[in-house]
Structures are given as C-alpha cells and as structure tokens.
N, C-alpha and C. Protein backbone atom coordinates (compact mmCIF):
# COMPACT_ATOMS: atom_id res chain seq x y z
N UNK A 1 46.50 58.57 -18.50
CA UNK A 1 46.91 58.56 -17.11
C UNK A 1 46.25 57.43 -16.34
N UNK A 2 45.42 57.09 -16.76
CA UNK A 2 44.39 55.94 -15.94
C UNK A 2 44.61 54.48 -15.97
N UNK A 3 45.02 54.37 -17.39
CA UNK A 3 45.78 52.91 -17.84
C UNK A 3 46.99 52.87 -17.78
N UNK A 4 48.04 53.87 -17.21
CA UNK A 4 49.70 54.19 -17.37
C UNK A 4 49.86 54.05 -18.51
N UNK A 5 51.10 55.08 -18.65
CA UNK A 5 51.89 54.98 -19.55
C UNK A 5 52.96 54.20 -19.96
N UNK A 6 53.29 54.19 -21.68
CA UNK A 6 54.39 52.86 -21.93
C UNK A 6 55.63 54.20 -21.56
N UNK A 7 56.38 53.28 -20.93
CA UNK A 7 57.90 53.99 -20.86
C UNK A 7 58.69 53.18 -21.42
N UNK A 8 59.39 53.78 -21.97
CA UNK A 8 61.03 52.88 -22.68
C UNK A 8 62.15 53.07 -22.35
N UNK A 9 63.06 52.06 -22.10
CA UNK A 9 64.03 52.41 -21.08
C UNK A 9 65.60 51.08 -21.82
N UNK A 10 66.40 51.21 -21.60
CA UNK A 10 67.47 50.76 -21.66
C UNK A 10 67.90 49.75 -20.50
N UNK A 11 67.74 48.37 -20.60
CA UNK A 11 68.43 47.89 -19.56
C UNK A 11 69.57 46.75 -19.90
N UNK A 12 70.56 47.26 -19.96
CA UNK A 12 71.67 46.16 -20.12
C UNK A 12 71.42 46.38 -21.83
N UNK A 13 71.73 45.63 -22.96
CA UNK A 13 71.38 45.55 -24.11
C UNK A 13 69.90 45.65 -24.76
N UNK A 14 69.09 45.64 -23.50
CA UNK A 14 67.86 45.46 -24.64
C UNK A 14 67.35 46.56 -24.15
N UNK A 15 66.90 47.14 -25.48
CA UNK A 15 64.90 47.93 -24.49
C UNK A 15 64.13 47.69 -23.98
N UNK A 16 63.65 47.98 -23.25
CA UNK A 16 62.23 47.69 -22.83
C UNK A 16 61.56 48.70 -22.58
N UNK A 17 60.24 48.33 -22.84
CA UNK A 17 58.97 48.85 -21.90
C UNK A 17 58.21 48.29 -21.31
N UNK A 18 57.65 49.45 -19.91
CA UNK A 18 57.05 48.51 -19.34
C UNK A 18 55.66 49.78 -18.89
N UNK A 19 54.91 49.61 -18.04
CA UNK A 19 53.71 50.71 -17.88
C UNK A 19 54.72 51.14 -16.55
N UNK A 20 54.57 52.85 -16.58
CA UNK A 20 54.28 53.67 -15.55
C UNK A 20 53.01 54.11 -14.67
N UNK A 21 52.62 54.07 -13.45
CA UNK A 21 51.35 54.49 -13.48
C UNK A 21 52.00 55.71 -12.23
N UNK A 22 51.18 57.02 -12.91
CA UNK A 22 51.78 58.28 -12.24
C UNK A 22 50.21 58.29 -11.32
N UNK A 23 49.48 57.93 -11.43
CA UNK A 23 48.55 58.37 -10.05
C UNK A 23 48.08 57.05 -9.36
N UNK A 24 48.40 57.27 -8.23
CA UNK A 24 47.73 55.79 -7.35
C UNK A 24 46.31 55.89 -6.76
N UNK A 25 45.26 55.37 -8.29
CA UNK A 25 43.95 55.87 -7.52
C UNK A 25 43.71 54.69 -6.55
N UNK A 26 44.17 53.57 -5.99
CA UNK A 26 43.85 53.10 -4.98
C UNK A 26 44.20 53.52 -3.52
N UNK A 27 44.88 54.42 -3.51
CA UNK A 27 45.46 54.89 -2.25
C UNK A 27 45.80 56.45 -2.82
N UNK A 28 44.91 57.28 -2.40
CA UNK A 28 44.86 58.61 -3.13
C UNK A 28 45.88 59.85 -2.51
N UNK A 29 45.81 59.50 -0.87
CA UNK A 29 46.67 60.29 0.05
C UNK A 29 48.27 60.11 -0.64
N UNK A 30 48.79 58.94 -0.68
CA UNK A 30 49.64 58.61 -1.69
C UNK A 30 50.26 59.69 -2.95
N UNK A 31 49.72 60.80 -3.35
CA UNK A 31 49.74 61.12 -4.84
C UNK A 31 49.75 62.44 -4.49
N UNK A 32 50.48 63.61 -4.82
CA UNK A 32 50.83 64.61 -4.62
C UNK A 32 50.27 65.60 -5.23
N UNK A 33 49.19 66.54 -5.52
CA UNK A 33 48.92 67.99 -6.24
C UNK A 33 49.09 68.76 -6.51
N UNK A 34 49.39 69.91 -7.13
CA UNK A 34 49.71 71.17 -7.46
C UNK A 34 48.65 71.72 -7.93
N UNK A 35 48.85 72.62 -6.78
CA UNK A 35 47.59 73.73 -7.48
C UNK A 35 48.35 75.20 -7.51
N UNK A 36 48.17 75.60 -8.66
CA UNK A 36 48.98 76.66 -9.30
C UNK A 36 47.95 78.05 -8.58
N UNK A 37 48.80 78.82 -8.29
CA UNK A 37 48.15 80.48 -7.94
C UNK A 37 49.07 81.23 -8.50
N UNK A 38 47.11 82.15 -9.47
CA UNK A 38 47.85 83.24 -10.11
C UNK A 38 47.23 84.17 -9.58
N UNK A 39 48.69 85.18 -9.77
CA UNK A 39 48.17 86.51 -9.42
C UNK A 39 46.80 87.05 -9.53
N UNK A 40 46.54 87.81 -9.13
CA UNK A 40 44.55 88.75 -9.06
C UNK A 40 44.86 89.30 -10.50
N UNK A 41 43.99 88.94 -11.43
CA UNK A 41 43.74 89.91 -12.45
C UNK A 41 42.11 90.25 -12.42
N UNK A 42 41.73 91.14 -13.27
CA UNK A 42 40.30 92.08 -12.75
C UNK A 42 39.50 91.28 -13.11
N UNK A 43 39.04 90.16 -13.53
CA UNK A 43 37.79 89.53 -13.43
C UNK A 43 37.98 88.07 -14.88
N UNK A 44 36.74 87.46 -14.39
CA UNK A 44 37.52 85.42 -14.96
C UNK A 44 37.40 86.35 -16.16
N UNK A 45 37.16 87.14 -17.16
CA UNK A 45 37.11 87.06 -18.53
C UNK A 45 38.60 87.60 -18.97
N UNK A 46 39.18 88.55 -17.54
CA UNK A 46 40.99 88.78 -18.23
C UNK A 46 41.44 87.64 -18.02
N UNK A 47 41.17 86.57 -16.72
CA UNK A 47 41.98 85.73 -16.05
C UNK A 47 42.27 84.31 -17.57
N UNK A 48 40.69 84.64 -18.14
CA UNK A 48 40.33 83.34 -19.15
C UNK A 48 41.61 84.15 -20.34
N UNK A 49 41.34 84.94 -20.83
CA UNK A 49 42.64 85.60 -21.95
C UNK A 49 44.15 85.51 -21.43
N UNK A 50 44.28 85.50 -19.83
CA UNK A 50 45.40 85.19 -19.01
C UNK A 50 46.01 83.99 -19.68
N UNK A 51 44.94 82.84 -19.39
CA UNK A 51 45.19 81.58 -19.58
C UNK A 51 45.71 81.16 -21.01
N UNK A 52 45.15 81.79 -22.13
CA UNK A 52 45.05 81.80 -23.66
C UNK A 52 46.33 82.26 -23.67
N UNK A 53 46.81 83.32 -23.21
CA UNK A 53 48.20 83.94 -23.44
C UNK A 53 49.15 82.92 -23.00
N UNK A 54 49.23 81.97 -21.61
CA UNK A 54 50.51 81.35 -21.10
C UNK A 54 49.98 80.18 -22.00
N UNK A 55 49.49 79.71 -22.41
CA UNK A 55 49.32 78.73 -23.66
C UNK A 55 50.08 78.94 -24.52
N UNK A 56 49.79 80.06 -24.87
CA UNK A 56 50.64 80.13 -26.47
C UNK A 56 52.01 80.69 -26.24
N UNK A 57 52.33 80.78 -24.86
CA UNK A 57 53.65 81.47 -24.81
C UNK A 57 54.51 80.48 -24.12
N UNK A 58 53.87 79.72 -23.04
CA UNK A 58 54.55 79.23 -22.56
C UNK A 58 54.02 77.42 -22.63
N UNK A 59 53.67 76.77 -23.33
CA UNK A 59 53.12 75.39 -24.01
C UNK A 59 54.01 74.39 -22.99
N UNK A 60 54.87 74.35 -22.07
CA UNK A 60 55.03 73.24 -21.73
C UNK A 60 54.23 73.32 -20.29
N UNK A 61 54.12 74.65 -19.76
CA UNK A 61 53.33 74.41 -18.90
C UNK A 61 52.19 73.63 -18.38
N UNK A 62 51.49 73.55 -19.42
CA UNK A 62 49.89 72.89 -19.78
C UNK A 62 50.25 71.09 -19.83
N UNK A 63 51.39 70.81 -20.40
CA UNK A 63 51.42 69.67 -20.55
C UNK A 63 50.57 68.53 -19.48
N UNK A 64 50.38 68.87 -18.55
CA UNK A 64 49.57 67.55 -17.80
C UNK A 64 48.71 68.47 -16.87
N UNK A 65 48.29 69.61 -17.64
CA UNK A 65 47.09 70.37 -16.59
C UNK A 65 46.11 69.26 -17.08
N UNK A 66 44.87 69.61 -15.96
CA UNK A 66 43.77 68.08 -15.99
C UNK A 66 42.60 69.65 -15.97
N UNK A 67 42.89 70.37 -15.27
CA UNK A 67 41.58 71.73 -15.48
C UNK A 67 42.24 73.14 -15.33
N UNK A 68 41.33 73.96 -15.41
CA UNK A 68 41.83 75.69 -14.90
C UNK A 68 40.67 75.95 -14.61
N UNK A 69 41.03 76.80 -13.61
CA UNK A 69 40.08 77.41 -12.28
C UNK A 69 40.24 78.82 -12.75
N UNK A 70 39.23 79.65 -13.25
CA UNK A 70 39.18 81.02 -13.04
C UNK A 70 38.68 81.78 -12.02
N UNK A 71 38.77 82.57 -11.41
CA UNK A 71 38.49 83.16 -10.11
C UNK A 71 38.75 84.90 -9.63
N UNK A 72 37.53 85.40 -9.15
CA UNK A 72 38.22 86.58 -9.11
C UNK A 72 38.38 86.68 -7.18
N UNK A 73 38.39 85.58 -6.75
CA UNK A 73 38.33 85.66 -5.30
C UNK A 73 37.38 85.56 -4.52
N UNK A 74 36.24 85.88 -5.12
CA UNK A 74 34.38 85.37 -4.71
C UNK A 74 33.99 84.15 -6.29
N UNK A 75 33.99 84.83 -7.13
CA UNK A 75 33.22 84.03 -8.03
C UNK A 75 34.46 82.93 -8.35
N UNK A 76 34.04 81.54 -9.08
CA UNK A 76 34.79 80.70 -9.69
C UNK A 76 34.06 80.20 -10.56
N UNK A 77 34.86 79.63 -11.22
CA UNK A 77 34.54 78.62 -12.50
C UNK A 77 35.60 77.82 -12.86
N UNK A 78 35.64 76.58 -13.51
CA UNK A 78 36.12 75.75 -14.09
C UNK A 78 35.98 75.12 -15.60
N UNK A 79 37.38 74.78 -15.67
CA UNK A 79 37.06 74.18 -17.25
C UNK A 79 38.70 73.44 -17.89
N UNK A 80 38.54 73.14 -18.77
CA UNK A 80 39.62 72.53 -18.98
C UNK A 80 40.68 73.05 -19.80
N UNK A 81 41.81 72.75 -20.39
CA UNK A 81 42.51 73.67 -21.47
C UNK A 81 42.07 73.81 -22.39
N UNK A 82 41.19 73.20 -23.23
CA UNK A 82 40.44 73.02 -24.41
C UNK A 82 39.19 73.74 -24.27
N UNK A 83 39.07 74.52 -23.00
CA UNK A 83 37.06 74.93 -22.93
C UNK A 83 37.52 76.26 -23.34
N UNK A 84 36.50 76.35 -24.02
CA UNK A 84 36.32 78.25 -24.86
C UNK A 84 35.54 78.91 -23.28
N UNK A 85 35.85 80.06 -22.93
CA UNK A 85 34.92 80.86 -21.84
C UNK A 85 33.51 79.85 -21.92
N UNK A 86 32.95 80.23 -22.36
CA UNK A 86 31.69 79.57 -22.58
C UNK A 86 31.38 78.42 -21.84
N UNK A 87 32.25 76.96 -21.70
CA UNK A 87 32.14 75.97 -21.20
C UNK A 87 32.73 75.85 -19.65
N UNK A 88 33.68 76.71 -19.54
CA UNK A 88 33.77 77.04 -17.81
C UNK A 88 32.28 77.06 -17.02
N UNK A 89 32.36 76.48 -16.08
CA UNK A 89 31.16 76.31 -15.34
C UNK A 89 31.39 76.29 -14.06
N UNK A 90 30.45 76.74 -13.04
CA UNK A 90 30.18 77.10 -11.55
C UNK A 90 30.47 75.66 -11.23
N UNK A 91 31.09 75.19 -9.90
CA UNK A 91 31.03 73.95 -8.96
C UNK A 91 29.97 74.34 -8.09
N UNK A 92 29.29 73.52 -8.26
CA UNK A 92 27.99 74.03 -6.93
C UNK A 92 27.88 73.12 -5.93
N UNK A 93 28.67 72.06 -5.77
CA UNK A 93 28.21 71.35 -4.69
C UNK A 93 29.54 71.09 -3.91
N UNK A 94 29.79 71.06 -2.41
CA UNK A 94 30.87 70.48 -1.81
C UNK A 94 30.81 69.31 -1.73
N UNK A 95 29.42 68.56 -1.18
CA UNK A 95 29.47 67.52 -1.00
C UNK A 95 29.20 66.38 -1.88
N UNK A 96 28.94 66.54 -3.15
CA UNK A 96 28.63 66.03 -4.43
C UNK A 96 27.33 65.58 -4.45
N UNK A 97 26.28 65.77 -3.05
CA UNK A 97 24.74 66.10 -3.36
C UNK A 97 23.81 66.94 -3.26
N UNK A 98 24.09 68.09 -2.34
CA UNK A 98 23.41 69.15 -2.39
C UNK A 98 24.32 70.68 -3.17
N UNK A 99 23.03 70.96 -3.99
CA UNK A 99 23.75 72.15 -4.14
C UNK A 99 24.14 73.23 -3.50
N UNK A 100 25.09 74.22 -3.39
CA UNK A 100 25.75 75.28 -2.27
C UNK A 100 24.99 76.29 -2.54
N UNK A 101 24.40 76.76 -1.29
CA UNK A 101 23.64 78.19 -1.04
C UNK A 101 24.32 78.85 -1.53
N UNK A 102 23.38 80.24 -2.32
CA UNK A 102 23.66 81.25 -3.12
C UNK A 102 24.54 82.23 -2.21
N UNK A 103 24.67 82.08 -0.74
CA UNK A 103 25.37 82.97 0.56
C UNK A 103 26.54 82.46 0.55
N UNK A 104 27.09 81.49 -0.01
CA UNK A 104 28.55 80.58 -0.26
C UNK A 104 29.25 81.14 -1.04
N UNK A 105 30.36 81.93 -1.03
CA UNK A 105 30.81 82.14 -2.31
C UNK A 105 31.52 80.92 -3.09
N UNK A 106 31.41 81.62 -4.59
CA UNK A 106 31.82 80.04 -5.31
C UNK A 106 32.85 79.74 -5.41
N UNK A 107 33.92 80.47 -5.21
CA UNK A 107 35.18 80.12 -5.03
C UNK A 107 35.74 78.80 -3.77
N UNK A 108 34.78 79.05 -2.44
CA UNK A 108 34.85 78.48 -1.58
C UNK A 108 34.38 77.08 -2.23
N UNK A 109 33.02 77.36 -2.65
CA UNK A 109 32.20 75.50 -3.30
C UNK A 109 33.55 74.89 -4.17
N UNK A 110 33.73 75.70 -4.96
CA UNK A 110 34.50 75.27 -5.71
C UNK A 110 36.05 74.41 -5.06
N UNK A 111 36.75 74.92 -4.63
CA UNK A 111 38.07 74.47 -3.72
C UNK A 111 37.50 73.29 -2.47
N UNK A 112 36.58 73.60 -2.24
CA UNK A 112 35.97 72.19 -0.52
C UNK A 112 35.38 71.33 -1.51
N UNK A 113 34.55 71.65 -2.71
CA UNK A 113 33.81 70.19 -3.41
C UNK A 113 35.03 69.88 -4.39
N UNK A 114 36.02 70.33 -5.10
CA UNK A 114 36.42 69.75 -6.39
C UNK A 114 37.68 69.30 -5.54
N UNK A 115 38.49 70.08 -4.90
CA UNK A 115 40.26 69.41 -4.63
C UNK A 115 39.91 68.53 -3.56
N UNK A 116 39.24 67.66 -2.96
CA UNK A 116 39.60 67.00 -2.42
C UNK A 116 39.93 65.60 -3.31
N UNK A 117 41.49 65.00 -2.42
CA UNK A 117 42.02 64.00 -3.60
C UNK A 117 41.18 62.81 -4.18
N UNK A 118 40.44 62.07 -3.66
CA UNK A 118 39.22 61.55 -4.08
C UNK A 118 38.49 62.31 -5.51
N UNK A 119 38.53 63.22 -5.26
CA UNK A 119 37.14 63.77 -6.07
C UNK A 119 37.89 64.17 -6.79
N UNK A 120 39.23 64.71 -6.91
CA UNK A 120 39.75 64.81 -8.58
C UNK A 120 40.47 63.21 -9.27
N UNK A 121 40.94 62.41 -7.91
CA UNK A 121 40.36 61.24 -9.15
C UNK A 121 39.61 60.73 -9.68
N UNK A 122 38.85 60.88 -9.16
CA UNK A 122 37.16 60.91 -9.97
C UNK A 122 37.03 61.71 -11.11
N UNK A 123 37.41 63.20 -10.90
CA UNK A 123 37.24 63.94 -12.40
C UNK A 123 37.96 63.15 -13.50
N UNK A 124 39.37 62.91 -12.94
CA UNK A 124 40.21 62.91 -13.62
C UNK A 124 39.75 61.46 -14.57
C-alpha cells in the first residue's frame, strides 16, 4: 500500500501497467476510513473467537483490514489479523507521549490516540 500497486489495464491494443496509489499520505484528510462496528459480544476473548470465525467464513472481508480492535465498551485492545489473543495490546497514549490515566477508559485512549488520520498512516 505504501509504494502502490501495479495495475493492469487495457488501453487501445496494448496493456499496460502503471502504479495505483490507494492512500494519499501527503494529504491525509484526502483518504477515506472505515471503521467497522460490531455488535456487543460478552467480553474481547468471545469478540477475539468472533473475529477467527468471520475469517474463516467470510475471507474477503479481511482483504485490506490494516488492524482489529477488540472491545467490550470500557476495555480495548488491538492487533492485527495475524495476532493470536496474546499479541493484542492496550493503546495507552492519545497523544503519542504521555501515557493515559488508569481513570480513562481504554476504549476511549484507544479511538482519540490510534484513528486519527495521521496516526494510522503512520501505523500503517
């Protein structure tokens, strides 16, 4: 995603390719997000088996997920399609230098420090 992609295309007799670039990290407002909401299930360890299930059931979904957010509405965590429970981890900071008081819930740190568009092109 960072170097674009080759696309191939038909023009007149010949093929070509040329690069796509699907995110404009120079101008970030520019570039559109989706953030998926799922229903409340009882806590991140169903939400994490949640996730395992629309994987294997539903595989095109995932195609250009970049993370998954587990959440039971106070607590959060993050991780990617590839992280086992285990590697999901707390966001603790909004501002990317102090860490968020334990009186914060993490769901909140999590959504004000990670989605802003800047800072997931940065993850990303």
């Amino acid at each position: 995603m960072v170097k674009g992609i080759d696309v191939s295309f038909k023009e007149g007799d010949a093929i070509r390719t040329k690069k796509a670039y699907i995110i404009d990290f120079d101008n970030p407002d520019k570039n559109e997000f989706l953030a998926v909401n799922q229903f409340v299930v009882a806590g991140n360890e169903e939400a994490y088996n949640q996730i395992q299930t629309y994987k294997k059931d539903v595989q095109n979904l995932f195609n250009y997920n970049a993370f998954c957010v587990l959440s039971d509405g106070i607590n959060a965590k993050v991780g990617t399609i590839t992280s086992n429970i285990e590697r999901y981890m707390n966001w603790r900071t909004v501002d990317g230098e102090n860490i968020a008081p334990l009186t914060m819930p993490q769901y909140d740190v999590l959504f004000s420090g990670m989605f802003p568009k800047q800072r997931i092109l940065d993850i990303i």
